[in-house]
PDB file of N, CA and C in Angstrom:
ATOM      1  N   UNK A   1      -9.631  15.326  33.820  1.00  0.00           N
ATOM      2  CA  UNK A   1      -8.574  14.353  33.975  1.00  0.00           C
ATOM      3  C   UNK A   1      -9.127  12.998  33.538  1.00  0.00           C
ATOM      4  N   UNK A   2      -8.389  12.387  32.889  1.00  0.00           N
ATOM      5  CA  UNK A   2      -8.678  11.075  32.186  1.00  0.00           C
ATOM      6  C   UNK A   2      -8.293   9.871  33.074  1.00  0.00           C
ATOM      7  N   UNK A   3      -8.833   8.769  33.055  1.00  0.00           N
ATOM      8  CA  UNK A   3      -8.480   7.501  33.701  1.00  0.00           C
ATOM      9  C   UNK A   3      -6.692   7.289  34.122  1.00  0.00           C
ATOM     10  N   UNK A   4      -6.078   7.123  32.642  1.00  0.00           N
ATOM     11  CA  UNK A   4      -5.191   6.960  32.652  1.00  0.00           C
ATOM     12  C   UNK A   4      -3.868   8.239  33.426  1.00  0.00           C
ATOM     13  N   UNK A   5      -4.327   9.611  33.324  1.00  0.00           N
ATOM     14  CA  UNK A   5      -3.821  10.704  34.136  1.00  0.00           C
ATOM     15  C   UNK A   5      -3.956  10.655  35.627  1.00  0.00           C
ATOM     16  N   UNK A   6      -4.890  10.112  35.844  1.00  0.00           N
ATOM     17  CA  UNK A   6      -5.150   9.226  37.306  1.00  0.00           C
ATOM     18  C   UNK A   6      -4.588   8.054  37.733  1.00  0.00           C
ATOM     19  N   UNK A   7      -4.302   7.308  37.020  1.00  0.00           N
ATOM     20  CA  UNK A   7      -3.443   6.307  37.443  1.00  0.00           C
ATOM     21  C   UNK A   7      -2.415   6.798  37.813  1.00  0.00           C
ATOM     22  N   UNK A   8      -1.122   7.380  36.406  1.00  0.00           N
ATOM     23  CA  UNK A   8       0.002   8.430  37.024  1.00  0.00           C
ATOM     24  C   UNK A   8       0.121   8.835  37.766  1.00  0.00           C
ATOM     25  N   UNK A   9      -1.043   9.181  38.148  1.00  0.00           N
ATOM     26  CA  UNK A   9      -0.794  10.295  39.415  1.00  0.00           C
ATOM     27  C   UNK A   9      -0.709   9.800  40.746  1.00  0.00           C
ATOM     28  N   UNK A  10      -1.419   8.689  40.626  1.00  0.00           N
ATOM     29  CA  UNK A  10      -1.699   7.776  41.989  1.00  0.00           C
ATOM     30  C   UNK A  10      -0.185   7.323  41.882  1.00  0.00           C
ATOM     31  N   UNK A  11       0.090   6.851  40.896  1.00  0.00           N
ATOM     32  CA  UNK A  11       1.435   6.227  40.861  1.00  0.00           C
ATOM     33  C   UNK A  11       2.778   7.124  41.250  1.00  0.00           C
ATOM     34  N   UNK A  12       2.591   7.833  41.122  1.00  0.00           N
ATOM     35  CA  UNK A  12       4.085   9.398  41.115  1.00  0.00           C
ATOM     36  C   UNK A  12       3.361   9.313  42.567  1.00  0.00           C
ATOM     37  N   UNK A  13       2.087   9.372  43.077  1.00  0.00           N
ATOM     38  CA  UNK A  13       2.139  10.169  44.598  1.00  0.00           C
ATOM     39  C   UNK A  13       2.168   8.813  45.776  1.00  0.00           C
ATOM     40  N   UNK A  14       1.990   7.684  44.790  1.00  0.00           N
ATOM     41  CA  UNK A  14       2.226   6.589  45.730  1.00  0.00           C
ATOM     42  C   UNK A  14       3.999   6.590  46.352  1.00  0.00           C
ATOM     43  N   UNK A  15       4.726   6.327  44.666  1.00  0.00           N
ATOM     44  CA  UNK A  15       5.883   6.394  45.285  1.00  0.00           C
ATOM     45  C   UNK A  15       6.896   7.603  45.655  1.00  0.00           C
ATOM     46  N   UNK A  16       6.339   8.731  46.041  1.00  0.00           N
ATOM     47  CA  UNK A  16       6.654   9.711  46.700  1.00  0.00           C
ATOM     48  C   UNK A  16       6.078   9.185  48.193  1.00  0.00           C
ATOM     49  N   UNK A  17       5.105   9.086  48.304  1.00  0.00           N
ATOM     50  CA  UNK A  17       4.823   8.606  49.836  1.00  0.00           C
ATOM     51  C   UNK A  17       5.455   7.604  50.087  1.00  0.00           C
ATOM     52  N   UNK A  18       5.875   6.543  49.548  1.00  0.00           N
ATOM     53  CA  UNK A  18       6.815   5.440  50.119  1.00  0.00           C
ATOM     54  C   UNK A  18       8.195   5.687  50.559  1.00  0.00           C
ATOM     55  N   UNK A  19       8.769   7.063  49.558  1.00  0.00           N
ATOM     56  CA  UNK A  19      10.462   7.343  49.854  1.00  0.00           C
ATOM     57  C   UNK A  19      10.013   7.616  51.290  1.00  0.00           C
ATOM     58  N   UNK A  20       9.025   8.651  51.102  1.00  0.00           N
ATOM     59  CA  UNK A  20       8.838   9.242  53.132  1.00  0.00           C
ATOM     60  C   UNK A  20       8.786   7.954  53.927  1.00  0.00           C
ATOM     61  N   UNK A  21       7.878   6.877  53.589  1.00  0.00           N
ATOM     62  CA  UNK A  21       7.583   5.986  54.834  1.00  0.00           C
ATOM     63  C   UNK A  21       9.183   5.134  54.959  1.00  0.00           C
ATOM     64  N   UNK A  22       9.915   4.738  53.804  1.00  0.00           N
ATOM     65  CA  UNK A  22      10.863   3.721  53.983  1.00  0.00           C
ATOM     66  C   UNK A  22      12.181   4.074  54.821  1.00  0.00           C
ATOM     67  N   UNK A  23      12.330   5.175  55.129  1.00  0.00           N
ATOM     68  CA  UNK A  23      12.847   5.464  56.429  1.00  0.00           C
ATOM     69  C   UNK A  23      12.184   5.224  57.782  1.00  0.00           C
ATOM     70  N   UNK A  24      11.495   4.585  58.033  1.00  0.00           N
ATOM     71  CA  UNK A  24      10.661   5.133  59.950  1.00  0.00           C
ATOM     72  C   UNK A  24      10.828   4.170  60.179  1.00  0.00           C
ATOM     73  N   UNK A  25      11.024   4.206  61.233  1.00  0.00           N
ATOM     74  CA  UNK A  25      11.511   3.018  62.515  1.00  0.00           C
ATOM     75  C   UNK A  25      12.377   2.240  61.529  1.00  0.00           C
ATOM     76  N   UNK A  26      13.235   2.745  60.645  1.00  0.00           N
ATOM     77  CA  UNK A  26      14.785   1.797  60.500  1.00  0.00           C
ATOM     78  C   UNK A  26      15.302   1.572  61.299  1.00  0.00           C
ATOM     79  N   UNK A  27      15.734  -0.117  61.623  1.00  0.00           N
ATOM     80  CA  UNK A  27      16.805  -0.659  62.481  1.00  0.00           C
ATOM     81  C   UNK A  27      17.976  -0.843  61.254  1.00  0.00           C
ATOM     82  N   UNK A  28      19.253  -0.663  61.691  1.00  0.00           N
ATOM     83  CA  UNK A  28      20.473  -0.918  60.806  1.00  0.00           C
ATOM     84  C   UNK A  28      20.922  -1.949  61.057  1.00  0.00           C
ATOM     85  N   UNK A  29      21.764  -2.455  60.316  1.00  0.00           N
ATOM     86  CA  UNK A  29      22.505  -3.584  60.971  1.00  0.00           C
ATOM     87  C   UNK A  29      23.353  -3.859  61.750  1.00  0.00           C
ATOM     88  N   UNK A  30      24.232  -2.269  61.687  1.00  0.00           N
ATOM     89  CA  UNK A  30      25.023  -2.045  62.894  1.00  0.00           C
ATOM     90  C   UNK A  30      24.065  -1.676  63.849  1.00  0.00           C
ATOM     91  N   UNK A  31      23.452  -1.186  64.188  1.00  0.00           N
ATOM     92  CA  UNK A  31      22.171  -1.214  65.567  1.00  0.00           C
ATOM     93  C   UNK A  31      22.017  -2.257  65.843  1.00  0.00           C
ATOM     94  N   UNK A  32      21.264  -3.472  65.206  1.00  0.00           N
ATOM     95  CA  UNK A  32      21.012  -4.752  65.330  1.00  0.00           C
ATOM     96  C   UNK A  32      22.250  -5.246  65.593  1.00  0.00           C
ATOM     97  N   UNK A  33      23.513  -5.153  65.307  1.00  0.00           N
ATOM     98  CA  UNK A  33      24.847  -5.811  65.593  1.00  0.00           C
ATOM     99  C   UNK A  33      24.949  -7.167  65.339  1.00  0.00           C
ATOM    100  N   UNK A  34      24.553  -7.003  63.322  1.00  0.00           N
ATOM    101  CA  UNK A  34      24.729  -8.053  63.102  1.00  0.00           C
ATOM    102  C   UNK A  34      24.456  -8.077  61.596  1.00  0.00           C
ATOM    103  N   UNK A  35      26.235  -7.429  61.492  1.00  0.00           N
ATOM    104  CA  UNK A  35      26.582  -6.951  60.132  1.00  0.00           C
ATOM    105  C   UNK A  35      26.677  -7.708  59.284  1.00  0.00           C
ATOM    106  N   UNK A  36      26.033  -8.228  58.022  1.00  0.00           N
ATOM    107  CA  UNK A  36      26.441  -9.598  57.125  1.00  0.00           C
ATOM    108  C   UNK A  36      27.478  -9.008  56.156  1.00  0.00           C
ATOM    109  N   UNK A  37      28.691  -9.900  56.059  1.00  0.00           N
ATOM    110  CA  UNK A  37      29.646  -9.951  55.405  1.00  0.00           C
ATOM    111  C   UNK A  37      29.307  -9.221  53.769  1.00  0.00           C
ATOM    112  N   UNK A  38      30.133  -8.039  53.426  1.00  0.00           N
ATOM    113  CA  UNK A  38      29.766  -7.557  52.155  1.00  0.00           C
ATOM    114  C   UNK A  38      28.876  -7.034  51.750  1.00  0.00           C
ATOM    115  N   UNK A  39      28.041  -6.288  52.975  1.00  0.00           N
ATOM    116  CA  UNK A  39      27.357  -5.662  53.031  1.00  0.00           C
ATOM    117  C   UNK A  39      27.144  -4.156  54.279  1.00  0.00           C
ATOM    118  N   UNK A  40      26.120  -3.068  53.825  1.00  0.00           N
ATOM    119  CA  UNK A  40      27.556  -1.338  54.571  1.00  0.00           C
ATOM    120  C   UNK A  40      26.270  -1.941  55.733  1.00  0.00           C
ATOM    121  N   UNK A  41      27.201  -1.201  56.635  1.00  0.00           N
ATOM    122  CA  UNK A  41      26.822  -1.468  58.293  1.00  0.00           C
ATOM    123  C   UNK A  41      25.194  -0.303  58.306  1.00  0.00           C
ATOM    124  N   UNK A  42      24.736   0.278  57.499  1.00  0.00           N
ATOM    125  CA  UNK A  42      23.921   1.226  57.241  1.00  0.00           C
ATOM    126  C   UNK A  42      23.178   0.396  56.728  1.00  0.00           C
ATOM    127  N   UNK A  43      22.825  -0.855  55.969  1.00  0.00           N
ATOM    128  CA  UNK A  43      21.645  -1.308  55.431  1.00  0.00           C
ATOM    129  C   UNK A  43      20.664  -1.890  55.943  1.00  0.00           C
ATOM    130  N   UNK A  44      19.524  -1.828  56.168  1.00  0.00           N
ATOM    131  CA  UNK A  44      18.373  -2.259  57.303  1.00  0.00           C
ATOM    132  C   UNK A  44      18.520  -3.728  57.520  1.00  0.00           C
ATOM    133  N   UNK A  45      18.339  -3.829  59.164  1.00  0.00           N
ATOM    134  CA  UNK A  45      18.303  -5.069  58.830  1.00  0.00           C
ATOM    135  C   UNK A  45      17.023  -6.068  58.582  1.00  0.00           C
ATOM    136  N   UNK A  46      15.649  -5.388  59.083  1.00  0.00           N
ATOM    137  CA  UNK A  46      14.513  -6.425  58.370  1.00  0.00           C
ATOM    138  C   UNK A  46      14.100  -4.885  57.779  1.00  0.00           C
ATOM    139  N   UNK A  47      13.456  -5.044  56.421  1.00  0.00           N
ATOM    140  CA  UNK A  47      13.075  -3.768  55.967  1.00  0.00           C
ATOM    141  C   UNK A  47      11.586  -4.058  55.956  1.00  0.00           C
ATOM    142  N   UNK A  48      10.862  -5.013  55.961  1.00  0.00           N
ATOM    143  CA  UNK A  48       9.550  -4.897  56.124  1.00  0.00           C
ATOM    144  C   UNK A  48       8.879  -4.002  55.447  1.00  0.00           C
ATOM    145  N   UNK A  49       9.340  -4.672  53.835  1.00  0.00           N
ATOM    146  CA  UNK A  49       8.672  -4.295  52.814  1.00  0.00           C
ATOM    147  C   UNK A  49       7.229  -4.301  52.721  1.00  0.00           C
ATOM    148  N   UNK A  50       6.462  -5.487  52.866  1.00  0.00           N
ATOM    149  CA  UNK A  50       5.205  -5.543  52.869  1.00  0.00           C
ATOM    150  C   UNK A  50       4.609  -4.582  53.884  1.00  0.00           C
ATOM    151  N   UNK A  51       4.458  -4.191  54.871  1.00  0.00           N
ATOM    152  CA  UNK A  51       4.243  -3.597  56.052  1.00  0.00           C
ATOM    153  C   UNK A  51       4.244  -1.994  55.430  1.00  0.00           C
ATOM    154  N   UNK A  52       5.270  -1.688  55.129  1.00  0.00           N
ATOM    155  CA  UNK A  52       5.730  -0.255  54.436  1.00  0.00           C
ATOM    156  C   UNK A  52       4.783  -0.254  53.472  1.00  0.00           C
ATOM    157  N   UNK A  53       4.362  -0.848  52.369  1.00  0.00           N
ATOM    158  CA  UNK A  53       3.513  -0.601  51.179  1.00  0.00           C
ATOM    159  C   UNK A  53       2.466  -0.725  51.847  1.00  0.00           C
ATOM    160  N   UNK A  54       1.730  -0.962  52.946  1.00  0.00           N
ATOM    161  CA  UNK A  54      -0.050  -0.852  53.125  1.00  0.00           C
ATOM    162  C   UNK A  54       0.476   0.200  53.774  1.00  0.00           C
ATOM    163  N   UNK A  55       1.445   0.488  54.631  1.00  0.00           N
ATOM    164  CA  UNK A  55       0.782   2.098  55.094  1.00  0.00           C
ATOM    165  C   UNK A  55       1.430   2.856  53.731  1.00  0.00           C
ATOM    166  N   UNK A  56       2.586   2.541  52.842  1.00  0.00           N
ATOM    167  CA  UNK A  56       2.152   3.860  52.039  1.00  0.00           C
ATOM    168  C   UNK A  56       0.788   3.939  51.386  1.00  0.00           C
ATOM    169  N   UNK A  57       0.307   2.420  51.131  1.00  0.00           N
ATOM    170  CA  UNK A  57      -1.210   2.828  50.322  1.00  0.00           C
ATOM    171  C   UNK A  57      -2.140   3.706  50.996  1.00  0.00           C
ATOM    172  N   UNK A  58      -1.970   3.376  52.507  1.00  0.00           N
ATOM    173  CA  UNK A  58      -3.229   4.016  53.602  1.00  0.00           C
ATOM    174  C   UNK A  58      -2.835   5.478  53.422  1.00  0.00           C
ATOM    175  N   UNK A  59      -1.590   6.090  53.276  1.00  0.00           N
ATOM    176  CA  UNK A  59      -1.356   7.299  52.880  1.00  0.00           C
ATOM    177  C   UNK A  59      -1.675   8.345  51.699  1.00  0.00           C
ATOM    178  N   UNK A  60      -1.302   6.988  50.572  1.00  0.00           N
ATOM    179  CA  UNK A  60      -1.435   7.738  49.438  1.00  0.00           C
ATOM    180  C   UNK A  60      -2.722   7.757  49.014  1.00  0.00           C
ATOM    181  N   UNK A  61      -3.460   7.368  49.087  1.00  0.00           N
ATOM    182  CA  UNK A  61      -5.309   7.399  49.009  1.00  0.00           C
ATOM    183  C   UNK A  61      -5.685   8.303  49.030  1.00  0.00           C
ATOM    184  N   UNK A  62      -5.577   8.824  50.544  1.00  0.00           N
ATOM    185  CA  UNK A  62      -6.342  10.058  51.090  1.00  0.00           C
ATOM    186  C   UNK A  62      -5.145  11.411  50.049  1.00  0.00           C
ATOM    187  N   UNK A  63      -4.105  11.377  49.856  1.00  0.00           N
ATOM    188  CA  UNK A  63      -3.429  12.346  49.528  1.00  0.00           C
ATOM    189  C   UNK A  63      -4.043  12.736  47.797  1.00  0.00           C
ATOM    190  N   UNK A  64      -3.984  11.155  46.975  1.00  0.00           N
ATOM    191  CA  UNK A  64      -4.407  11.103  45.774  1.00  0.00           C
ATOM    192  C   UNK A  64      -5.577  11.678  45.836  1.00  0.00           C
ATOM    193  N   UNK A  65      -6.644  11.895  46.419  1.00  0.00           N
ATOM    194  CA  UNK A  65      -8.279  11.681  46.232  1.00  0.00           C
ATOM    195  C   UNK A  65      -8.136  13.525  46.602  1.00  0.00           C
ATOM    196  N   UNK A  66      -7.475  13.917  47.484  1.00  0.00           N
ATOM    197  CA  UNK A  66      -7.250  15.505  48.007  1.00  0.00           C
ATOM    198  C   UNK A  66      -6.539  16.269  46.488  1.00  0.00           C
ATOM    199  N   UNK A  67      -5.387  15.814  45.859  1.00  0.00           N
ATOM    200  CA  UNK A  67      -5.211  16.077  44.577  1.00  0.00           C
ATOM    201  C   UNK A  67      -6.511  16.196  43.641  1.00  0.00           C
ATOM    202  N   UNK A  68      -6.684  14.638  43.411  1.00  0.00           N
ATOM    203  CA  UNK A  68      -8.239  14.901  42.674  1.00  0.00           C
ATOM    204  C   UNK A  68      -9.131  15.554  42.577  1.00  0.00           C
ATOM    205  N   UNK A  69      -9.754  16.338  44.106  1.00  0.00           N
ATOM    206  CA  UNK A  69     -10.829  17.264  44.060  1.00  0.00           C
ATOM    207  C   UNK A  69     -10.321  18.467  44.156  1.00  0.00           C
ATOM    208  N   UNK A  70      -8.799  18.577  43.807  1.00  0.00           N
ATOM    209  CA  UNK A  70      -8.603  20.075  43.667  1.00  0.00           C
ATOM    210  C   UNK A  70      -8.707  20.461  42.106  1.00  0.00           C
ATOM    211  N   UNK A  71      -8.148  19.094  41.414  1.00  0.00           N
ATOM    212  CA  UNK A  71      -8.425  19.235  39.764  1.00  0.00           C
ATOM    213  C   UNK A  71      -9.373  19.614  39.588  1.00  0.00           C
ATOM    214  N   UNK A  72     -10.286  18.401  39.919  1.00  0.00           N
ATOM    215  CA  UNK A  72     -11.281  18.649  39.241  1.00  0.00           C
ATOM    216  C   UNK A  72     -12.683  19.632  40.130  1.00  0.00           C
ATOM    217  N   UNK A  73     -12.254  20.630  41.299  1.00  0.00           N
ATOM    218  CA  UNK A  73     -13.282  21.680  41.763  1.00  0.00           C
ATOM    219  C   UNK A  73     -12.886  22.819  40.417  1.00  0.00           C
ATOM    220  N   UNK A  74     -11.545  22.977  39.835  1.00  0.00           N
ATOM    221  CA  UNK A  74     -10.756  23.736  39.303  1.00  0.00           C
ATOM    222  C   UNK A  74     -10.109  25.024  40.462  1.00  0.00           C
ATOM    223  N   UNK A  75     -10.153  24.399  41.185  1.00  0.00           N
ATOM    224  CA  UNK A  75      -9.247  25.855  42.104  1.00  0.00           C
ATOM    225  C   UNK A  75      -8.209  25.987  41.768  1.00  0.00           C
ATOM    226  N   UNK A  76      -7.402  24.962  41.475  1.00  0.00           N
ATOM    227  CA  UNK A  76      -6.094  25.680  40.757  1.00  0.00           C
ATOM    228  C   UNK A  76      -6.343  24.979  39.228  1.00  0.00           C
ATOM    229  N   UNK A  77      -5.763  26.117  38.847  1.00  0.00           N
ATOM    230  CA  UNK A  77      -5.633  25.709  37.034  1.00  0.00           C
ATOM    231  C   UNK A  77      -4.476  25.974  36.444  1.00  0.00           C
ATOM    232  N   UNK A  78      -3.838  25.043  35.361  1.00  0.00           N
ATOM    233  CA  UNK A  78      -2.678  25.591  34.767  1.00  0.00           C
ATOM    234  C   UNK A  78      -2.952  26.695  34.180  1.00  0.00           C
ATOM    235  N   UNK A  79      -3.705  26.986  32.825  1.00  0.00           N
ATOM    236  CA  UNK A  79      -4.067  28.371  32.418  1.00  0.00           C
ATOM    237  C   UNK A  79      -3.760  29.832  33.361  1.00  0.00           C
ATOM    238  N   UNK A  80      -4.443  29.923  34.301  1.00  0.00           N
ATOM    239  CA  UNK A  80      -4.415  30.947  35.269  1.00  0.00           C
ATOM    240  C   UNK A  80      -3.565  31.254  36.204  1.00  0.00           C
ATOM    241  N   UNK A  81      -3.370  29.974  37.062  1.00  0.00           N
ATOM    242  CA  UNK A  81      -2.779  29.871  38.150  1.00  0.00           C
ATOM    243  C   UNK A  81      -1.444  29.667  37.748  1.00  0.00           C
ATOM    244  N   UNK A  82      -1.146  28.823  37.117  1.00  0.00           N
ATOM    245  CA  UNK A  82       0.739  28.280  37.057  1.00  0.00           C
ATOM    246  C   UNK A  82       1.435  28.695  35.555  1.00  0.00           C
ATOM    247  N   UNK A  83       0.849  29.899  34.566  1.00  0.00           N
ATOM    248  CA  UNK A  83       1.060  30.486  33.425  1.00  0.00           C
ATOM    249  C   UNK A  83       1.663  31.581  33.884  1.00  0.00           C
ATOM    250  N   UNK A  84       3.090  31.662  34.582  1.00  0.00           N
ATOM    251  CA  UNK A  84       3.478  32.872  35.059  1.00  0.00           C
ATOM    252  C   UNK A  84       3.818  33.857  34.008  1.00  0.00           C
ATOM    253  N   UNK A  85       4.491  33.465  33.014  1.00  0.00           N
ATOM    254  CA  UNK A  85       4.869  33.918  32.132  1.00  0.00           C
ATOM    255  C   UNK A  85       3.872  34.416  30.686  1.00  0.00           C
ATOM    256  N   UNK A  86       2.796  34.055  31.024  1.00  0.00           N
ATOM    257  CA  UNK A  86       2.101  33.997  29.432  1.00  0.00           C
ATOM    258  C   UNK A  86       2.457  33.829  28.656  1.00  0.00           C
ATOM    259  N   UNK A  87       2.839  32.478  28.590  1.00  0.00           N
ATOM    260  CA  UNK A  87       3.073  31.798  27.417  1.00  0.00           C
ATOM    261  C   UNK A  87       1.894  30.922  26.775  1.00  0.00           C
ATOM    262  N   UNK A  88       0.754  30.885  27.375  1.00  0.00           N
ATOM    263  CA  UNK A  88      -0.434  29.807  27.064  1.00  0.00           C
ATOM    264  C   UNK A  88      -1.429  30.971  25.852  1.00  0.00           C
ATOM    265  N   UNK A  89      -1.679  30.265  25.372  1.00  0.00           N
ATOM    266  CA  UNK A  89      -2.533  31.213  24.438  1.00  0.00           C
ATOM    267  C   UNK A  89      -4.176  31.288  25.477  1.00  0.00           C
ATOM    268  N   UNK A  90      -5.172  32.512  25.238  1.00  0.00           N
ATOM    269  CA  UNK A  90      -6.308  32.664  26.268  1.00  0.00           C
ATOM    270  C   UNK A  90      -7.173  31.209  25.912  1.00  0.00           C
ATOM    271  N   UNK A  91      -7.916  31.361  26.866  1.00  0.00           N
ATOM    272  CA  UNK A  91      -9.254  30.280  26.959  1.00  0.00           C
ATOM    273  C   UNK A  91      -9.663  30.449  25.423  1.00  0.00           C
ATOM    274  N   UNK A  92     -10.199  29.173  25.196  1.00  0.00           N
ATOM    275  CA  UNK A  92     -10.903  29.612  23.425  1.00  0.00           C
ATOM    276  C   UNK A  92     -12.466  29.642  23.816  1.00  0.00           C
ATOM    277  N   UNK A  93     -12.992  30.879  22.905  1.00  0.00           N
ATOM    278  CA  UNK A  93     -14.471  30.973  23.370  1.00  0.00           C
ATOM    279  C   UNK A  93     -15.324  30.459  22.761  1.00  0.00           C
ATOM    280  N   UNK A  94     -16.079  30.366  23.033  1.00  0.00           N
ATOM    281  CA  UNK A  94     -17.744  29.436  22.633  1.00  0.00           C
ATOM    282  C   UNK A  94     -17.973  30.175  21.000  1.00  0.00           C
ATOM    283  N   UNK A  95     -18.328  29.592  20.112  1.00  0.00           N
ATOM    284  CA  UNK A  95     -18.553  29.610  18.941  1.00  0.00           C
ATOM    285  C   UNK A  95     -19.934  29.841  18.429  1.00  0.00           C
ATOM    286  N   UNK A  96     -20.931  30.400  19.875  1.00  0.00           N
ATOM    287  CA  UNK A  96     -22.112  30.624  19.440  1.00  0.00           C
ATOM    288  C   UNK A  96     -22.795  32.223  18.856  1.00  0.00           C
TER     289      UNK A  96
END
């Protein structure tokens, strides 16, 4: 895996961990009872954006780095593992 395949990845699993965190402990505004004009009684009322992004980071770290050493131990492999169909042509062999 290359630098840049690592970034992606941090990035796709960061904001997958954020959809999970940006629900928890929502207050609404109808809960709070204190609906602003032109806006749905369902929209948070402090969303505590900043707060939400360090714990998704504190999340996505440990999740990214658990991805990482599965790449790269090779326990799972596309070739083998996720080629249900054989469609991949075999490993190419050593030329010696």
């Amino acid at each position: 895996m290359g630098i840049t395949s690592a970034i992606v990845m941090f990035a796709v699993v960061w904001f997958m961990t954020l959809f999970v965190v940006l629900p928890l402990r929502l207050v609404t505004q109808d809960e709070a009872g204190e609906v602003v004009p032109g806006t749905h009684k369902g929209a948070p009322a402090d969303v505590q954006i900043g707060r939400k992004a360090k714990i998704t980071t504190y999340w996505a770290i440990p999740i990214w780095a658990v991805i990482c050493a599965v790449i790269f131990s090779g326990t799972i492999t596309v070739r083998d593992d996720l080629d249900w169909f054989g469609r991949m042509s075999p490993a190419a062999e050593s030329a010696n």
